[in-house]
PDB file of N, CA and C in Angstrom:
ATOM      1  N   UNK A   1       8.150  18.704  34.048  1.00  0.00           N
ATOM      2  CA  UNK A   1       8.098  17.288  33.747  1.00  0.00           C
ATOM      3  C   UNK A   1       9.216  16.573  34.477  1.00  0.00           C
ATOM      4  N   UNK A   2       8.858  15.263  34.993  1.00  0.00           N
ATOM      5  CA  UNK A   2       9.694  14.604  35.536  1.00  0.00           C
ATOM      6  C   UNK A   2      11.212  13.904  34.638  1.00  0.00           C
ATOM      7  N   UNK A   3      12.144  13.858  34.774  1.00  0.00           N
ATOM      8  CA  UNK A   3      13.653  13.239  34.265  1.00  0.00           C
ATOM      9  C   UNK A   3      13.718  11.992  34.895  1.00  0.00           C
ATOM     10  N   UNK A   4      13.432  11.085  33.669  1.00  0.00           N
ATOM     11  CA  UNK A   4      14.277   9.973  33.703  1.00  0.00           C
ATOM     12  C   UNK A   4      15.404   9.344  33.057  1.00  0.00           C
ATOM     13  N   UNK A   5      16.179   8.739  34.132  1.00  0.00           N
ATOM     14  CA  UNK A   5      17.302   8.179  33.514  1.00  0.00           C
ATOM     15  C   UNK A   5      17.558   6.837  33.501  1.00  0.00           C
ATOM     16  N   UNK A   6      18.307   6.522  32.269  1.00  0.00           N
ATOM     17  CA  UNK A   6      17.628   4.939  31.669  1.00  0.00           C
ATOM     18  C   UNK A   6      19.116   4.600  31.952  1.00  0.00           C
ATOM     19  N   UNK A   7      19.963   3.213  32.296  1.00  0.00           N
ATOM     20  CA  UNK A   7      21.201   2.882  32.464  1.00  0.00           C
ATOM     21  C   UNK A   7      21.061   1.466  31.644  1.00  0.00           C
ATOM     22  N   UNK A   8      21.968   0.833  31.639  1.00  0.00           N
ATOM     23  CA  UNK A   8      22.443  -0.223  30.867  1.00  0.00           C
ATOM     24  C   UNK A   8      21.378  -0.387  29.883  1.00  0.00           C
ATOM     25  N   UNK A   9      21.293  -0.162  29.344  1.00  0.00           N
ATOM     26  CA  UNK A   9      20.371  -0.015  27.846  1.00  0.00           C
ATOM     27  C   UNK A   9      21.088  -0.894  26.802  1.00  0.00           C
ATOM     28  N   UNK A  10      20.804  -2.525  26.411  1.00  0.00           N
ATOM     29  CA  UNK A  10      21.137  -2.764  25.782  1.00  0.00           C
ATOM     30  C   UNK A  10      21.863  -2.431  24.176  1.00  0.00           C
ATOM     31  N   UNK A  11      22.799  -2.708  23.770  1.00  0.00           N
ATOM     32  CA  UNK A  11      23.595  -2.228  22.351  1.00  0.00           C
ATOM     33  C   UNK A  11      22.127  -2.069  21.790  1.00  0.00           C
ATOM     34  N   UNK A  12      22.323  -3.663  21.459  1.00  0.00           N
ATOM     35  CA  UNK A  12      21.026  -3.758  20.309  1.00  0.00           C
ATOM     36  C   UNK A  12      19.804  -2.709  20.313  1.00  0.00           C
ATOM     37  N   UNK A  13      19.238  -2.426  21.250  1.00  0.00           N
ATOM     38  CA  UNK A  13      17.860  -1.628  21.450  1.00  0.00           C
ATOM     39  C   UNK A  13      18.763  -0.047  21.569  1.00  0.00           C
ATOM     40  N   UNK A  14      19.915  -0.008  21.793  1.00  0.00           N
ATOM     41  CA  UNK A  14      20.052   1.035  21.496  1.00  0.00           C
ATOM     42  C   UNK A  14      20.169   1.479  20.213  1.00  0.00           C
ATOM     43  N   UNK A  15      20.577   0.696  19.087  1.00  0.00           N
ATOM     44  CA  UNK A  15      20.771   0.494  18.025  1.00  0.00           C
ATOM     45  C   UNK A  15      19.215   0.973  17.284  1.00  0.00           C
ATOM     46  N   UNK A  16      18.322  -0.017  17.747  1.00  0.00           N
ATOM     47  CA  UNK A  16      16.833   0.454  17.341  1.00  0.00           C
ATOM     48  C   UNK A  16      16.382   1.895  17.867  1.00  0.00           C
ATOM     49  N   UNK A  17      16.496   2.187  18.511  1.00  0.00           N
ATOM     50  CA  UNK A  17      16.237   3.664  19.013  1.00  0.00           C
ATOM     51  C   UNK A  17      16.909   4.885  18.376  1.00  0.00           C
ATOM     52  N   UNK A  18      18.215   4.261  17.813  1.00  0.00           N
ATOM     53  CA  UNK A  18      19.087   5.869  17.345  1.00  0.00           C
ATOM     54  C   UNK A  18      18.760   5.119  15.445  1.00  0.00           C
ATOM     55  N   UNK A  19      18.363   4.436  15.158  1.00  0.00           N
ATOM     56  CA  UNK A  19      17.979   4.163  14.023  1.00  0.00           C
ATOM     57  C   UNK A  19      16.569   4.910  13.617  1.00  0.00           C
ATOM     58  N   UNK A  20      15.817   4.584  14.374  1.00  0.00           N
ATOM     59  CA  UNK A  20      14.315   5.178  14.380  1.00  0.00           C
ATOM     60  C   UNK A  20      14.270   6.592  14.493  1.00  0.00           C
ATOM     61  N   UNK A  21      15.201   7.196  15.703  1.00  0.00           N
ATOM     62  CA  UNK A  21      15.667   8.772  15.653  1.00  0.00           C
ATOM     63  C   UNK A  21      16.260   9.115  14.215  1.00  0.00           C
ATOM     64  N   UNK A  22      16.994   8.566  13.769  1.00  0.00           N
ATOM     65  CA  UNK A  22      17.502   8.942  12.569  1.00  0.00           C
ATOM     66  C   UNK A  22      16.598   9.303  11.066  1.00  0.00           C
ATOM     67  N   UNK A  23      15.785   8.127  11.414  1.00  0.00           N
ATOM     68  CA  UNK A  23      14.584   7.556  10.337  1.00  0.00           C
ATOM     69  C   UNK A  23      13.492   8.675  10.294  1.00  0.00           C
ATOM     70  N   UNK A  24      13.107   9.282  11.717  1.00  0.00           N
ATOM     71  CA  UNK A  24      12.484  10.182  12.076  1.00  0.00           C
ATOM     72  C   UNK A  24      12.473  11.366  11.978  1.00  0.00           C
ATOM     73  N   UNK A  25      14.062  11.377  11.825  1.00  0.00           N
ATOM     74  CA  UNK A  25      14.591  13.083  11.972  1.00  0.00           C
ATOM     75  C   UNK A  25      14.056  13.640  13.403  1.00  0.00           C
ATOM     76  N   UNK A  26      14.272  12.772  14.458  1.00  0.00           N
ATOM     77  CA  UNK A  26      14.163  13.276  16.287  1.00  0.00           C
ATOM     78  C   UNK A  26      14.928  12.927  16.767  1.00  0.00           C
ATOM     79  N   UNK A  27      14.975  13.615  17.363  1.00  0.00           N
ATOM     80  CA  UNK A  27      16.417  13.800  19.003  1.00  0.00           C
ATOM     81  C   UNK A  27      15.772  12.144  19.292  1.00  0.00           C
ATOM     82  N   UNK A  28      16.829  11.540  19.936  1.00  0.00           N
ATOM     83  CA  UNK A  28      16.517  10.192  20.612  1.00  0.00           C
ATOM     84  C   UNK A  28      16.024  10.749  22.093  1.00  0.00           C
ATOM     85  N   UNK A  29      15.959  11.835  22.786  1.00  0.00           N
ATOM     86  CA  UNK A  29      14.809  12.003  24.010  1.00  0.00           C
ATOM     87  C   UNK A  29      13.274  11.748  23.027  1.00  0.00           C
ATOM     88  N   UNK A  30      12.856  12.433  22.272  1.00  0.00           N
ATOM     89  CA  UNK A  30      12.147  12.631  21.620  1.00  0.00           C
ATOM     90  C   UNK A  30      11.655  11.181  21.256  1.00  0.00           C
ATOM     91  N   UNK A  31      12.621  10.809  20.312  1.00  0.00           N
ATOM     92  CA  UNK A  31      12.373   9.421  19.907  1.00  0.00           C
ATOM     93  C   UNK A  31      11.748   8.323  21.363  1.00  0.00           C
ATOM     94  N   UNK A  32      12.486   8.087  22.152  1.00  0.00           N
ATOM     95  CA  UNK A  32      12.684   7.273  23.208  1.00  0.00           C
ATOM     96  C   UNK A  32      11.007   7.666  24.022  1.00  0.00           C
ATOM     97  N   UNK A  33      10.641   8.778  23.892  1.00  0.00           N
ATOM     98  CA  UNK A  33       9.400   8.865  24.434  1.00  0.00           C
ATOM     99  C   UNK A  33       7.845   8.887  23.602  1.00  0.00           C
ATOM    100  N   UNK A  34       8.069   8.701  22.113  1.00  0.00           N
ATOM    101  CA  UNK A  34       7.334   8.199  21.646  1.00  0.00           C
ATOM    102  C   UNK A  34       7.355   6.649  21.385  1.00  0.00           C
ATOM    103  N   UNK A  35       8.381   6.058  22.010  1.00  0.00           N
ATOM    104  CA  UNK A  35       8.143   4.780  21.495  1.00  0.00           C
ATOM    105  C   UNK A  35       7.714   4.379  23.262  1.00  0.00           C
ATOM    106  N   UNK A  36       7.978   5.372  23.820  1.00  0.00           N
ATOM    107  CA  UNK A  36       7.413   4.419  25.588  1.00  0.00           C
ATOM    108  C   UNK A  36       5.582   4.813  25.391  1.00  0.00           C
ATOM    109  N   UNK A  37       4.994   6.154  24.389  1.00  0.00           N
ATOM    110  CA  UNK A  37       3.823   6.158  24.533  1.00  0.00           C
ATOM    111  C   UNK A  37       3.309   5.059  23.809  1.00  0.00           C
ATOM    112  N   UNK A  38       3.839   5.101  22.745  1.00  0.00           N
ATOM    113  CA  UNK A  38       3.176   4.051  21.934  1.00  0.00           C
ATOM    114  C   UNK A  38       3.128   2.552  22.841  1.00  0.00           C
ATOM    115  N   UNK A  39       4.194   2.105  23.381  1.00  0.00           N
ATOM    116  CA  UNK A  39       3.964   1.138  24.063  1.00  0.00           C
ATOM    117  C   UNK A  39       2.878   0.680  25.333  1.00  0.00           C
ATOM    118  N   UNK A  40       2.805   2.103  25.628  1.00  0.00           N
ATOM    119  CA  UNK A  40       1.896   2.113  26.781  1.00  0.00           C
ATOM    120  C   UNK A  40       0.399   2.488  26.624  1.00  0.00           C
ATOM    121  N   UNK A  41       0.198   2.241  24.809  1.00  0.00           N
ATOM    122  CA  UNK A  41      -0.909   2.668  24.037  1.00  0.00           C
ATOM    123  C   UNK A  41      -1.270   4.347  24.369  1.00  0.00           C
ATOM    124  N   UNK A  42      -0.499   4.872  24.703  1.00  0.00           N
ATOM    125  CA  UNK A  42      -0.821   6.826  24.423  1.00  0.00           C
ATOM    126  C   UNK A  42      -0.821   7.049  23.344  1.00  0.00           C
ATOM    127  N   UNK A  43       0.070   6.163  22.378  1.00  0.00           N
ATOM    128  CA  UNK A  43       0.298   6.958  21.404  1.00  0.00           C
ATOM    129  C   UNK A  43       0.080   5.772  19.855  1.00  0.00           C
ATOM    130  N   UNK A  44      -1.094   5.880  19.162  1.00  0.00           N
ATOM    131  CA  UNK A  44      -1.297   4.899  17.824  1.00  0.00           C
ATOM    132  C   UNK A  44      -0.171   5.560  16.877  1.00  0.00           C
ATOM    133  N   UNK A  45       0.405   4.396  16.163  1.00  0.00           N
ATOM    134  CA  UNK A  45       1.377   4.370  14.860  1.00  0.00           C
ATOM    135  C   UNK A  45      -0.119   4.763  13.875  1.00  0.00           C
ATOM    136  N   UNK A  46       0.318   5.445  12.513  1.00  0.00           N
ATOM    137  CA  UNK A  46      -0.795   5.431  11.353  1.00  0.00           C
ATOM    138  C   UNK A  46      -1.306   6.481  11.574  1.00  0.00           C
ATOM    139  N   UNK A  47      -1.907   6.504  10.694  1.00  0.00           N
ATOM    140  CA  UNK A  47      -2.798   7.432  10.586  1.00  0.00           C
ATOM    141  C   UNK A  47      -3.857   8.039  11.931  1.00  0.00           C
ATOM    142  N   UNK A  48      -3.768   9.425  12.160  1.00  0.00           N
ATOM    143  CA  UNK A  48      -4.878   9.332  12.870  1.00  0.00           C
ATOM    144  C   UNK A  48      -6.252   9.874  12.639  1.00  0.00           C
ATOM    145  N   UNK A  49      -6.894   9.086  13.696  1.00  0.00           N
ATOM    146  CA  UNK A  49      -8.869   9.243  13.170  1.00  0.00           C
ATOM    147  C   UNK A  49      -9.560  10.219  13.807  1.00  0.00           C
ATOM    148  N   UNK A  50     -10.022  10.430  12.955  1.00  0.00           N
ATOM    149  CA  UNK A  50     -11.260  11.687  13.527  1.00  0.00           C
ATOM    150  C   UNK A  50     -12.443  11.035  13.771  1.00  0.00           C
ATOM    151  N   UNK A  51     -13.354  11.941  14.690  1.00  0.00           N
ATOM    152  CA  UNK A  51     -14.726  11.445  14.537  1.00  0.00           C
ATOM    153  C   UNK A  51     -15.210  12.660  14.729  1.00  0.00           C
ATOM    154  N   UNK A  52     -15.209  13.792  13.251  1.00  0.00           N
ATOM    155  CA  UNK A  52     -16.204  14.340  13.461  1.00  0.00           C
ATOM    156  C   UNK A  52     -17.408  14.433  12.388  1.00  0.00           C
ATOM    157  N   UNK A  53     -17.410  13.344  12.277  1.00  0.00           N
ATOM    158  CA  UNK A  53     -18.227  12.643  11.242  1.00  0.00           C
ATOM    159  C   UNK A  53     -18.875  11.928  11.626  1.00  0.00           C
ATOM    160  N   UNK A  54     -18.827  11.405  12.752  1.00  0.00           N
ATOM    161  CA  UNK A  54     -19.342   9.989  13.557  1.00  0.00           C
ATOM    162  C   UNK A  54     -20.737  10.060  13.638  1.00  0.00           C
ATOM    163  N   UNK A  55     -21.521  11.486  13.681  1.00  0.00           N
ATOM    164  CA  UNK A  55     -23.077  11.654  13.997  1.00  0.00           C
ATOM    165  C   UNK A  55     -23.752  11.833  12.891  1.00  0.00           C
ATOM    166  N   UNK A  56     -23.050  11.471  11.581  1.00  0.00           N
ATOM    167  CA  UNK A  56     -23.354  10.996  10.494  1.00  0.00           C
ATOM    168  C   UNK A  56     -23.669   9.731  10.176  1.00  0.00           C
ATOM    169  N   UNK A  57     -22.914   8.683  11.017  1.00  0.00           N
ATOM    170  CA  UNK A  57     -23.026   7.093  10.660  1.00  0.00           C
ATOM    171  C   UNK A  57     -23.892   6.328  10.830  1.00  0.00           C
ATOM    172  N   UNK A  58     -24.794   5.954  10.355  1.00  0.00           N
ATOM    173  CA  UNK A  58     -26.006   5.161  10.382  1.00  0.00           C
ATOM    174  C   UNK A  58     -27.077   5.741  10.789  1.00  0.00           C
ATOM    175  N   UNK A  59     -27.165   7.220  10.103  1.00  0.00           N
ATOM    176  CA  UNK A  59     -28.390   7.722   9.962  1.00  0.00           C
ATOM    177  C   UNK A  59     -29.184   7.557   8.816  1.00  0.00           C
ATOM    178  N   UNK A  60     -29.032   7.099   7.481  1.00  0.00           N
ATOM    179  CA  UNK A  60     -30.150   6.864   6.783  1.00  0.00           C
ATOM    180  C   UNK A  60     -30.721   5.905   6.737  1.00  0.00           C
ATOM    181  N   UNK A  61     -31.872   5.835   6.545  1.00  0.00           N
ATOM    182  CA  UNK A  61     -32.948   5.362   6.544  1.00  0.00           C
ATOM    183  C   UNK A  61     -32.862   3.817   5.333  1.00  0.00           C
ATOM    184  N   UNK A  62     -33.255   2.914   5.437  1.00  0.00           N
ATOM    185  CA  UNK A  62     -33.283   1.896   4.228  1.00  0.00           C
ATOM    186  C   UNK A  62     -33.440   2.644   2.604  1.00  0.00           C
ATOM    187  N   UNK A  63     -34.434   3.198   2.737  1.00  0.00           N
ATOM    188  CA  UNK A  63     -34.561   4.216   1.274  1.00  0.00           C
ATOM    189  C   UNK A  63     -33.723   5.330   0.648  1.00  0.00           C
ATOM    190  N   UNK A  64     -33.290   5.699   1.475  1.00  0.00           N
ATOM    191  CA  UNK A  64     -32.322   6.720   1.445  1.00  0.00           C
ATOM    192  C   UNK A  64     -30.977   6.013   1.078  1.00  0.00           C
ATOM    193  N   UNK A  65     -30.645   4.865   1.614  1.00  0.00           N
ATOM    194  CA  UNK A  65     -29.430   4.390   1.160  1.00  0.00           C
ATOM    195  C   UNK A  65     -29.810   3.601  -0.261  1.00  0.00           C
ATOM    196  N   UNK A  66     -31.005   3.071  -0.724  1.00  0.00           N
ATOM    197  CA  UNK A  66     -31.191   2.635  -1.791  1.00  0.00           C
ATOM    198  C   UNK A  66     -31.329   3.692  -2.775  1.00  0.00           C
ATOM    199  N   UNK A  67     -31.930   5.122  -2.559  1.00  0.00           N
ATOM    200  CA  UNK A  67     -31.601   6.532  -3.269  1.00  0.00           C
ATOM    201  C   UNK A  67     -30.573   6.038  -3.929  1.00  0.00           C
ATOM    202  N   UNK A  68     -29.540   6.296  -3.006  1.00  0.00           N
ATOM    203  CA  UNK A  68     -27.818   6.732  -2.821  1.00  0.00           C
ATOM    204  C   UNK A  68     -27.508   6.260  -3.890  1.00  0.00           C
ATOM    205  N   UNK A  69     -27.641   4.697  -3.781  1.00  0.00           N
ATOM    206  CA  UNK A  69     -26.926   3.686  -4.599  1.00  0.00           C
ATOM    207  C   UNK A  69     -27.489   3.811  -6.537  1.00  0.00           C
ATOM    208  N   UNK A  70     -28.652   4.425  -6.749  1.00  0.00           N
ATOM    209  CA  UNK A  70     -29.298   4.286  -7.410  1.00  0.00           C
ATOM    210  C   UNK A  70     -28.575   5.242  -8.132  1.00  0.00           C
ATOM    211  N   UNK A  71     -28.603   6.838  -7.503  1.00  0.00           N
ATOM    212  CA  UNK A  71     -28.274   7.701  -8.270  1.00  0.00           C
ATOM    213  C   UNK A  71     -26.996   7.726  -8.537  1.00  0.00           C
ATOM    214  N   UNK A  72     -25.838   6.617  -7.889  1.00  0.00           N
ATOM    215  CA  UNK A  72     -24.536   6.416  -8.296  1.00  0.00           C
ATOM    216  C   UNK A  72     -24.498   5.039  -9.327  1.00  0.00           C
ATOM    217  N   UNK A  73     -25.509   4.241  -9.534  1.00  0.00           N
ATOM    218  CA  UNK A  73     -25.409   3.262 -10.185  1.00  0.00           C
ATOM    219  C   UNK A  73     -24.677   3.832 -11.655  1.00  0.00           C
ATOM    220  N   UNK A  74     -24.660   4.563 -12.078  1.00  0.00           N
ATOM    221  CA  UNK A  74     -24.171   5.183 -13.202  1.00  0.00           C
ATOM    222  C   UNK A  74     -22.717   5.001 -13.327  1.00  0.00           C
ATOM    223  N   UNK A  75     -22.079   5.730 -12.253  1.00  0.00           N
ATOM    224  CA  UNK A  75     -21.279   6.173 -11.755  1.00  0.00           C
ATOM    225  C   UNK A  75     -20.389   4.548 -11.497  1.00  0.00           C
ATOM    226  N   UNK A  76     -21.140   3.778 -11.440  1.00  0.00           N
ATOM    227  CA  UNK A  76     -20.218   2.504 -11.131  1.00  0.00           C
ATOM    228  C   UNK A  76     -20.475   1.717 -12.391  1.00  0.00           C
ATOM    229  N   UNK A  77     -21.071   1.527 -13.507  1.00  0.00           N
ATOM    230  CA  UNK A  77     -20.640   1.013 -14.697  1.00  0.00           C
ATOM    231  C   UNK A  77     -19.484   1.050 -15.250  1.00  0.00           C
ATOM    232  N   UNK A  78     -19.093  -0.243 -15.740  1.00  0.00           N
ATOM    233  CA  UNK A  78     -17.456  -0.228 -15.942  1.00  0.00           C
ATOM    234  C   UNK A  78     -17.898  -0.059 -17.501  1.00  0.00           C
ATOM    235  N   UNK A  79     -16.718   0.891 -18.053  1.00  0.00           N
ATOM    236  CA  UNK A  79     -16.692   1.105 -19.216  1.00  0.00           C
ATOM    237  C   UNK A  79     -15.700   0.089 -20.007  1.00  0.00           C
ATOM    238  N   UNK A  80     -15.909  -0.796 -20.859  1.00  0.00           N
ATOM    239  CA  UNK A  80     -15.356  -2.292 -21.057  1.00  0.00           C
ATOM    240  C   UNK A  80     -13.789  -1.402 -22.085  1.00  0.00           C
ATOM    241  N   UNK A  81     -13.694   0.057 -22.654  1.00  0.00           N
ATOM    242  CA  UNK A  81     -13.090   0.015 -23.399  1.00  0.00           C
ATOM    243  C   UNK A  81     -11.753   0.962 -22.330  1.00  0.00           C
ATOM    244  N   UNK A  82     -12.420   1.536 -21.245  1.00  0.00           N
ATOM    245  CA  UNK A  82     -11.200   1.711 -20.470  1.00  0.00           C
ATOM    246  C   UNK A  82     -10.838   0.330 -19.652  1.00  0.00           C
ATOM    247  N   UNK A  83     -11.600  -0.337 -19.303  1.00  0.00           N
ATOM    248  CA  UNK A  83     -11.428  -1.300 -18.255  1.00  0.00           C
ATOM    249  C   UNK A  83     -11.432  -2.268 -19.230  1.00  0.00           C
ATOM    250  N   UNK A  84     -10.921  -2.988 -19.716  1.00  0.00           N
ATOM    251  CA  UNK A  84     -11.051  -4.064 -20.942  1.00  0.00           C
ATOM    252  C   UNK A  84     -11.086  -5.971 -20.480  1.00  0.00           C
ATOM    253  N   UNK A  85     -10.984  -5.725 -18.799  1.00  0.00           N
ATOM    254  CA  UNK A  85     -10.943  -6.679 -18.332  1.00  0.00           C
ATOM    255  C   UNK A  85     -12.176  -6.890 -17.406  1.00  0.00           C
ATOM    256  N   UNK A  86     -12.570  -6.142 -17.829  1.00  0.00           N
ATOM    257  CA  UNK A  86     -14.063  -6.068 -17.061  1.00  0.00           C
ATOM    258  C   UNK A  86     -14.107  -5.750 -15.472  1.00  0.00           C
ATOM    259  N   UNK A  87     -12.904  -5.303 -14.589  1.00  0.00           N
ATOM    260  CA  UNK A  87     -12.930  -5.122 -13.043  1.00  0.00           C
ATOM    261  C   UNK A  87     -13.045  -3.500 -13.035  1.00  0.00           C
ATOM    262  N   UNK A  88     -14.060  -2.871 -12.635  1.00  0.00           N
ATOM    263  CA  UNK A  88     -13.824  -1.171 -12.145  1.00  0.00           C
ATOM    264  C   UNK A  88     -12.635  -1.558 -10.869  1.00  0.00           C
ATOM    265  N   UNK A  89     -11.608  -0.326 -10.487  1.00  0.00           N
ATOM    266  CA  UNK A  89     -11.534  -0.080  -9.534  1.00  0.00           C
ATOM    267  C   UNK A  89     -12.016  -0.554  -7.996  1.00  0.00           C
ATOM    268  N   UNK A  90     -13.276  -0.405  -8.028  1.00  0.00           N
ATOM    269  CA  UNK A  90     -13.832  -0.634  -6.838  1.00  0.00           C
ATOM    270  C   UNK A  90     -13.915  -1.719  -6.885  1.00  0.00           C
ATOM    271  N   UNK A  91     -14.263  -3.013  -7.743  1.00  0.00           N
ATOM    272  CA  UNK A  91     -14.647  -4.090  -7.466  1.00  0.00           C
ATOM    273  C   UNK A  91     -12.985  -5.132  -7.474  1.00  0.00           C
ATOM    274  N   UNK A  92     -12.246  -4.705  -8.348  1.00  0.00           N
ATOM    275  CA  UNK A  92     -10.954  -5.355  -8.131  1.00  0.00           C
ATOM    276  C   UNK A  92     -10.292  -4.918  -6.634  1.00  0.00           C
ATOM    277  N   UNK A  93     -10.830  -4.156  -6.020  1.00  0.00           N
ATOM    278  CA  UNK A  93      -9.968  -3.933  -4.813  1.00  0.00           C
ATOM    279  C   UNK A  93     -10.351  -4.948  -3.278  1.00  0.00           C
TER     280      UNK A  93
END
């Protein structure tokens, strides 16, 4: 791998860099080159996504998703004496 060397590197941003190393628990090489991927979009902050699920997505059929919903309709009745305010979970979110 190629060595680069960085010179007058502002206080301040140096400041952000050995903060983030710290925060991280990484060497500031380490640090310093995930924040140039991320900048250069190599590298997403968060969570990362899979797709191996993807040849799953919008395969059922109109009926099949009305199935779905049917045989969970149960499953989504709010019970008024746990939920006393009338929001399940799902619908307050």
């Amino acid at each position: 791998m190629t060595a680069i060397t960085l010179r007058n590197i502002p206080p301040k941003l140096q400041e952000v860099i050995r903060k983030r190393a710290r925060t991280d628990g990484l060497s500031l090489n380490k640090t310093v080159l995930r924040m140039l991927e991320e900048a250069a979009g190599q590298r997403t902050t968060g969570p990362e996504l899979h797709h191996d699920l993807d040849h799953l997505a919008g395969t059922w059929s109109a009926e099949e998703a009305a199935d779905f919903d049917a045989a969970f309709a149960e499953q989504r009745r709010v019970d008024h004496e746990v939920w006393p305010g009338g929001l399940s979970p799902v619908s307050a979110a």
